[in-house]
Protein backbone atom coordinates (compact mmCIF):
# COMPACT_ATOMS: atom_id res chain seq x y z
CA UNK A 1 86.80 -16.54 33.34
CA UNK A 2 88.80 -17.28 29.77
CA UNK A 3 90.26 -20.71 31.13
CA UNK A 4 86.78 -21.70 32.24
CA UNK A 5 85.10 -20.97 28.94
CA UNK A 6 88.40 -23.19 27.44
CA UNK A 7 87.44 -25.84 29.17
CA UNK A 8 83.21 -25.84 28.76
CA UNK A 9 83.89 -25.71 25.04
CA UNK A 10 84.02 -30.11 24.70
CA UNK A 11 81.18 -30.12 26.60
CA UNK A 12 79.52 -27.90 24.39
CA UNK A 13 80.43 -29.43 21.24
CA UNK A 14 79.46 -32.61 22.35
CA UNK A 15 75.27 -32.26 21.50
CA UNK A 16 76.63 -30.67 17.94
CA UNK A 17 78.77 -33.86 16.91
CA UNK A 18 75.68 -36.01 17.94
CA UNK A 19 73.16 -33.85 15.73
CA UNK A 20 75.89 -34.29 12.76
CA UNK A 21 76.64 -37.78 13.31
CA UNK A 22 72.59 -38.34 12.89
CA UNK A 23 72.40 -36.37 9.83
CA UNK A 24 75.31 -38.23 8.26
CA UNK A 25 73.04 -41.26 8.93
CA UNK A 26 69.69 -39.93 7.80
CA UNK A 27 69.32 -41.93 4.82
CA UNK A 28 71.33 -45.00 6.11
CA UNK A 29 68.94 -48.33 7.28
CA UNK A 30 69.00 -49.04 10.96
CA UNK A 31 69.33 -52.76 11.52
CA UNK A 32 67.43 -54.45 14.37
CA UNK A 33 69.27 -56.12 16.94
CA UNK A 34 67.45 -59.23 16.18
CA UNK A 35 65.37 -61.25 13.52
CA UNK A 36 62.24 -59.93 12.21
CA UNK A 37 59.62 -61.73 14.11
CA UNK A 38 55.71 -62.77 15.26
CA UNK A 39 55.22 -62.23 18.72
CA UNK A 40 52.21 -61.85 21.24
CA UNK A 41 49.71 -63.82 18.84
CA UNK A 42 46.24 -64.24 21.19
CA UNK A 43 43.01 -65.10 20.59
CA UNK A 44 39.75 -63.02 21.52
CA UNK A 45 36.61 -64.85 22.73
CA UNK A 46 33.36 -63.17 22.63
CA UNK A 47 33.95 -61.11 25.91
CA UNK A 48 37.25 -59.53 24.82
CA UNK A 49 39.29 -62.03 26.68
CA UNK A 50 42.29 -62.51 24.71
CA UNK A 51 43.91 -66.58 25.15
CA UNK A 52 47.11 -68.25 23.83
CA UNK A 53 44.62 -71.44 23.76
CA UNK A 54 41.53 -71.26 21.92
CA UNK A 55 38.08 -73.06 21.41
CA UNK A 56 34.99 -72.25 19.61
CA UNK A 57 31.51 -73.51 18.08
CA UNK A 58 31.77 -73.79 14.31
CA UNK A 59 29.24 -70.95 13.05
CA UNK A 60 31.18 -68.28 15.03
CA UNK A 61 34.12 -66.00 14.62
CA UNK A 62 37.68 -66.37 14.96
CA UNK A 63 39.22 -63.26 16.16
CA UNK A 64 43.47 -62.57 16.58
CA UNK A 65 45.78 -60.29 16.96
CA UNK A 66 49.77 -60.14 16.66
CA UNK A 67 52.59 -57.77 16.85
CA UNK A 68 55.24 -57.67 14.49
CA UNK A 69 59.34 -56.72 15.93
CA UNK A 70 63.21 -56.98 14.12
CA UNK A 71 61.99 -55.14 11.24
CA UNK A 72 64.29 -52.80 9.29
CA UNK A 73 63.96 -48.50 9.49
CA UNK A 74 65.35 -46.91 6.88
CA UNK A 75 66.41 -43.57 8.17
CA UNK A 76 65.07 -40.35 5.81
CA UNK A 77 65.25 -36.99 6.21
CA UNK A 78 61.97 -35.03 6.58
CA UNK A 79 60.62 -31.71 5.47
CA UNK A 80 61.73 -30.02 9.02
CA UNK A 81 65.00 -31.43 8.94
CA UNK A 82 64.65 -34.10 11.75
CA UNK A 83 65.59 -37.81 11.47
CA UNK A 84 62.67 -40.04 10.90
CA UNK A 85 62.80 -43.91 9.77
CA UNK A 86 60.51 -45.26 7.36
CA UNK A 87 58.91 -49.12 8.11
CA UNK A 88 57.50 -51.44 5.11
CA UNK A 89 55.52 -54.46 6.13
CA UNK A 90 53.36 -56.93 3.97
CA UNK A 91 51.63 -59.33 5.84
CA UNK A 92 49.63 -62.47 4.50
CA UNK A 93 47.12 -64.46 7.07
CA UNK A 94 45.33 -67.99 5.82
CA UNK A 95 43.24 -70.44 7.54
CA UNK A 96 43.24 -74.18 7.17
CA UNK A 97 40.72 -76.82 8.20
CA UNK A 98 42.18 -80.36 10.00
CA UNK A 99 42.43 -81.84 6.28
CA UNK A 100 44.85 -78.42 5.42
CA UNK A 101 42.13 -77.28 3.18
CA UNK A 102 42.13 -73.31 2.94
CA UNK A 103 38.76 -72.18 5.06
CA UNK A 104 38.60 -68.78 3.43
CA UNK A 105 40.63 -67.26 0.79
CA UNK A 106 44.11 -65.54 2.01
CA UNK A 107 43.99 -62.27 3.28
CA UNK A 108 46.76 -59.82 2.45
CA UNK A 109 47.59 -56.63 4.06
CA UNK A 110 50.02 -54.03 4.22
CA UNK A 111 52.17 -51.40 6.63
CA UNK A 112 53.91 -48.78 5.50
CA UNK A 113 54.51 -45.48 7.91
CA UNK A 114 57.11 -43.07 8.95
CA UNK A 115 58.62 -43.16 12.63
CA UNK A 116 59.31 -40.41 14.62
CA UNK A 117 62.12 -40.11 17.24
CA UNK A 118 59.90 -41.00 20.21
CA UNK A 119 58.65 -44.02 18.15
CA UNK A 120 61.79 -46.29 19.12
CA UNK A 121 59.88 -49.18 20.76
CA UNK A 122 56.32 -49.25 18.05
CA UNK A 123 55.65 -52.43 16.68
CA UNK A 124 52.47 -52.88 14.79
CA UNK A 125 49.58 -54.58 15.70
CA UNK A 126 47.50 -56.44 12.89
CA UNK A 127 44.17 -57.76 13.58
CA UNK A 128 42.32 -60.59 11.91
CA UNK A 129 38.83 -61.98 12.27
CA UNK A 130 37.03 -64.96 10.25
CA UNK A 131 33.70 -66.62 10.74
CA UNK A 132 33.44 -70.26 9.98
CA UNK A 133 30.54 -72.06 8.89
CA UNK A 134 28.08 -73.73 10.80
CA UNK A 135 29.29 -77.03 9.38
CA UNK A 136 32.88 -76.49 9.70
CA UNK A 137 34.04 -79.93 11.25
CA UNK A 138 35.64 -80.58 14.51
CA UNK A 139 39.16 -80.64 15.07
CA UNK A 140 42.12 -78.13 15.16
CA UNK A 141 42.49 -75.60 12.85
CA UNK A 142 45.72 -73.51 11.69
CA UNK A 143 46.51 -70.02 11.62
CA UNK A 144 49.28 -69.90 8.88
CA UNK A 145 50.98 -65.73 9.12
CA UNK A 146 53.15 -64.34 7.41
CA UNK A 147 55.32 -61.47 7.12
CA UNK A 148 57.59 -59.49 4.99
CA UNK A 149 60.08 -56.82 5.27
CA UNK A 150 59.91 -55.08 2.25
CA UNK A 151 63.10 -52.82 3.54
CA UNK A 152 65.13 -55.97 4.59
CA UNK A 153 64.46 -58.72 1.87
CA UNK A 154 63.05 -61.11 4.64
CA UNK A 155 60.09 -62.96 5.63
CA UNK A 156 59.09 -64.67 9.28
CA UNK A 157 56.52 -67.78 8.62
CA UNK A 158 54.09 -69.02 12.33
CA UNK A 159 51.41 -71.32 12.12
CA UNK A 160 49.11 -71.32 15.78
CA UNK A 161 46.18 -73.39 16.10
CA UNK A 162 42.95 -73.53 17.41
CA UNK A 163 40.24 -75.68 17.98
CA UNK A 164 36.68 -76.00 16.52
CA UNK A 165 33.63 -78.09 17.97
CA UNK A 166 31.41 -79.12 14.88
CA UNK A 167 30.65 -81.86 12.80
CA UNK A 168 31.61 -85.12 13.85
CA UNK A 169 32.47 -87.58 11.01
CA UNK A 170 34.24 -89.82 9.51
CA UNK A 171 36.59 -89.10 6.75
CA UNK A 172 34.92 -91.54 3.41
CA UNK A 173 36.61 -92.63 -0.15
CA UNK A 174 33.46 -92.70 -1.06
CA UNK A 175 29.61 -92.37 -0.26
CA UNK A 176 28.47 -93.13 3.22
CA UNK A 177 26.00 -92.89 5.40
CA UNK A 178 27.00 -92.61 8.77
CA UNK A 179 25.61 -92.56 12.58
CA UNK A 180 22.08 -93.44 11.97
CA UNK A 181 20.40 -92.75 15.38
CA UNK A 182 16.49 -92.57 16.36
CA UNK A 183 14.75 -90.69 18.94
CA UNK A 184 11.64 -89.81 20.37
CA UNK A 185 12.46 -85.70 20.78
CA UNK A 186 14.31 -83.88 18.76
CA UNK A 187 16.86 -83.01 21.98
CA UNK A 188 17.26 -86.74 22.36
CA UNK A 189 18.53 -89.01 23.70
CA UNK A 190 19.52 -90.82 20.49
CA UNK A 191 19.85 -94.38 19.91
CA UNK A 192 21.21 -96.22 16.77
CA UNK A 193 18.83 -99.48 17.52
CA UNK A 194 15.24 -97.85 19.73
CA UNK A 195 11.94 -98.60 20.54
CA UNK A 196 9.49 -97.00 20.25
CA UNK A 197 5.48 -96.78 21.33
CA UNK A 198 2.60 -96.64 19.07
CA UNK A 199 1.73 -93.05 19.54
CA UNK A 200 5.42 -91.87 19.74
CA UNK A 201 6.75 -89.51 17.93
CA UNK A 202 9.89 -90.70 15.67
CA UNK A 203 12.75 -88.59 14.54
CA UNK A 204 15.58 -89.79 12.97
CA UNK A 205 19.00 -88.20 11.81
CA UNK A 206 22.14 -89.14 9.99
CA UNK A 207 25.03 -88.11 8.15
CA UNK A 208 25.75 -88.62 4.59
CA UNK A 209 30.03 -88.26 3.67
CA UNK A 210 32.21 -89.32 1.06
CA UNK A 211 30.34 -87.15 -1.75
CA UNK A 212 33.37 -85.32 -4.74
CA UNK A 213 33.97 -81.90 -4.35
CA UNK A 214 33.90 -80.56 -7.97
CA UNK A 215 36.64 -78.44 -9.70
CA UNK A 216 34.12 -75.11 -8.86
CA UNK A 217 34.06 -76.17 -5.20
CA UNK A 218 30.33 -77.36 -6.14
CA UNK A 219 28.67 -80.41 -4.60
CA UNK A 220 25.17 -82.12 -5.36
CA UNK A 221 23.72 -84.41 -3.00
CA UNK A 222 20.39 -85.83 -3.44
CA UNK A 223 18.17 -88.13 -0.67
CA UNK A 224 15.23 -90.26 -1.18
CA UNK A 225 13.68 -92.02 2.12
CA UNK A 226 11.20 -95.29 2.04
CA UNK A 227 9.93 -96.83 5.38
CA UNK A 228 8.84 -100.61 5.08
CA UNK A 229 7.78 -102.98 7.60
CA UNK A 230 8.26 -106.27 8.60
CA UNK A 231 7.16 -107.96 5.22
CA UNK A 232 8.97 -105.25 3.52
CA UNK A 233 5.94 -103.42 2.30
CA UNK A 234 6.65 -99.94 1.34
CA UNK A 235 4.42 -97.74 3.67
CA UNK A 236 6.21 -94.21 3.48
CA UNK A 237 8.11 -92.96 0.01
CA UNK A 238 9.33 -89.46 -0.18
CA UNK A 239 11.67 -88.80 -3.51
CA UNK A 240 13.87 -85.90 -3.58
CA UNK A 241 13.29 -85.50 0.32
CA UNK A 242 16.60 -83.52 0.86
CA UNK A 243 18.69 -82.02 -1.91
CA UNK A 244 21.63 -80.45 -1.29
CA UNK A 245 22.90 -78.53 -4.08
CA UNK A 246 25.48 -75.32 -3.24
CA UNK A 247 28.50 -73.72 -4.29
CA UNK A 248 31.04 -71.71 -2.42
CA UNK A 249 35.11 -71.46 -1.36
CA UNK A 250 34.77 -73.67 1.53
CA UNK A 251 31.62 -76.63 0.68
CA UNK A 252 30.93 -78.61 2.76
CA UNK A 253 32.55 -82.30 3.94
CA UNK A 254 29.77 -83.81 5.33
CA UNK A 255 25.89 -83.29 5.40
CA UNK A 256 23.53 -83.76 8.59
CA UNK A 257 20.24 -84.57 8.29
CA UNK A 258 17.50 -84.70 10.52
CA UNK A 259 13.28 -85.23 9.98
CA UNK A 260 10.25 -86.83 11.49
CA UNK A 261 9.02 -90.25 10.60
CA UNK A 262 5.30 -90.25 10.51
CA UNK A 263 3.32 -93.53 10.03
CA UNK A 264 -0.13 -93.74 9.33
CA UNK A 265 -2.05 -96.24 11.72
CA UNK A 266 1.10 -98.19 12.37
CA UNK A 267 1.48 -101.66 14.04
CA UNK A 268 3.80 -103.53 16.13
CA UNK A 269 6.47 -104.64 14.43
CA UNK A 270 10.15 -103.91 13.16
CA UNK A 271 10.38 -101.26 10.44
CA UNK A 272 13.63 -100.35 7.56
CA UNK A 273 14.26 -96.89 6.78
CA UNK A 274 15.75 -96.93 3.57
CA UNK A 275 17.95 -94.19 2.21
CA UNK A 276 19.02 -94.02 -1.27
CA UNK A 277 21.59 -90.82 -1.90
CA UNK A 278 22.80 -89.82 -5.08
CA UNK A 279 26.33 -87.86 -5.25
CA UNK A 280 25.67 -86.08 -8.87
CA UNK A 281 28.94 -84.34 -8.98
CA UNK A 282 30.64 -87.72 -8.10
CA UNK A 283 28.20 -90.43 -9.80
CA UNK A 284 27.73 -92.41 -6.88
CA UNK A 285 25.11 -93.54 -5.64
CA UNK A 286 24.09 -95.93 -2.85
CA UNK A 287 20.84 -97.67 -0.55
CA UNK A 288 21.36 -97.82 3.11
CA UNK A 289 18.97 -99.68 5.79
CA UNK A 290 18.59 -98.87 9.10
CA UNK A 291 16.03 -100.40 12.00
CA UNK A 292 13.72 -99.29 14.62
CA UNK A 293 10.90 -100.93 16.32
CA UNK A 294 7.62 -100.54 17.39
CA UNK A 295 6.12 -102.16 20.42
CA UNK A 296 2.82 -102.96 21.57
């Protein structure tokens, strides 16, 4: 029985040098076998479907998640005497329009937990979720993360994109009406040159772009409308028809504007709507002509 105890005693040291070698480490940093990195990065659509490729309407939300791996645990010794590992994470998450201009302002957030033994394989999970506005314009927009580890000293940068159907326009140095189209419903179809009958309605739409963006992200857009006919006879004046005056962290690029054209006993004939828009923040200013017809 004594030589069999002799030789059981390695095996029963063995658990003791394993519990000492961990509390010799306990307020050492554990070092992860690879980089700190942005993995698993999907999109949710608006039946909890997550995607790698995304599309949505301007006017809804943008919703994403990611996981964060490779950080740093800093080993510390807890109140009961068992090895945990502390984690520090700051995180910052922006969005960009097609021109790179910032959609909303950055948001910033923070992790910062202590790890048990069974918590070997947790990685966080940060959410993020931003609504655009209804006259965000088409194109692909960017994601731009980014993470810190506070523990380490180092940071992990991933831009992922998306894409937005919205406005359609045409980027402008300066004021411009654009895609002057006429129509006889307001669901179309829309023509740039139409005719129309004597008792049909007439709605037209276009888009004004080019207008300056001022210092306090204000712009100031102002319409007047004329309708004249064939001998250039002014038979419909409306001043100040449309103004578009508004301030916020994301104005808008381009304005869309749509209204019905109602003529009092009109004849055959071909008709000008005039538009005359005045950019205020910008002082520009211009008069734009556009045809339609009336037949018999």
């Amino acid at each position: 029985m004594a030589s069999r105890r002799k030789h059981d005693l390695p095996l029963l040291l063995a658990p003791l040098m394993v519990c000492a070698g961990w509390a010799a480490g306990a307020l050492s940093a554990q070092k992860p076998a690879a980089g700190l990195a942005i993995v698993d990065v999907l999109f949710e659509d608006d039946r909890g479907d997550l995607h790698r490729d995304f599309t949505m309407r301007a006017g809804g939300e943008a919703v994403l998640a990611f996981r964060v791996e490779g950080f740093e645990r800093q080993r510390v010794e807890s109140e009961s005497g068992l090895p945990e590992q502390r984690v520090h994470l700051r995180h910052e998450i922006e969005l960009q329009d097609p021109q790179g201009v910032l959609v909303l302002p950055g948001e910033k957030g923070e992790v910062e937990t202590i790890l048990g033994p069974r918590d070997d394989q947790w990685r966080p999970k940060i959410n993020w979720s931003a609504r655009l506005p209804s006259y965000a314009p088409s194109g692909e927009y960017r994601v731009q993360l980014r993470v810190r580890d506070l523990l380490a000293g180092e940071e992990i940068n991933r831009s992922v994109a998306f894409r937005v159907r919205g406005e359609s326009f045409r980027p402008a140095e300066s004021l411009e009406v654009q895609q002057a189209e006429y129509a006889s419903s307001q669901d179309g179809p829309w023509y740039s040159r139409r005719y129309f009958a004597l008792k049909d309605a007439i709605h037209a739409r276009f888009k004004i772009a080019g207008f300056r963006v001022s210092p306090e992200k204000e712009v100031w857009i102002e319409q007047d409308w004329k309708v004249l006919d064939s001998e250039g006879k002014t038979i419909v004046s409306q001043e100040n028809a449309v103004v578009n005056k508004q301030q916020s962290f994301y104005p808008p690029r381009v304005f869309s504007t749509v209204f019905d054209l109602r003529l009092k006993d009109p004849k055959p004939g071909e008709y000008t709507l005039r538009i005359d828009v005045r950019d205020r923040i910008g002082e520009q200013s211009l008069s734009y002509d556009s045809s339609f017809f009336l037949r018999p």
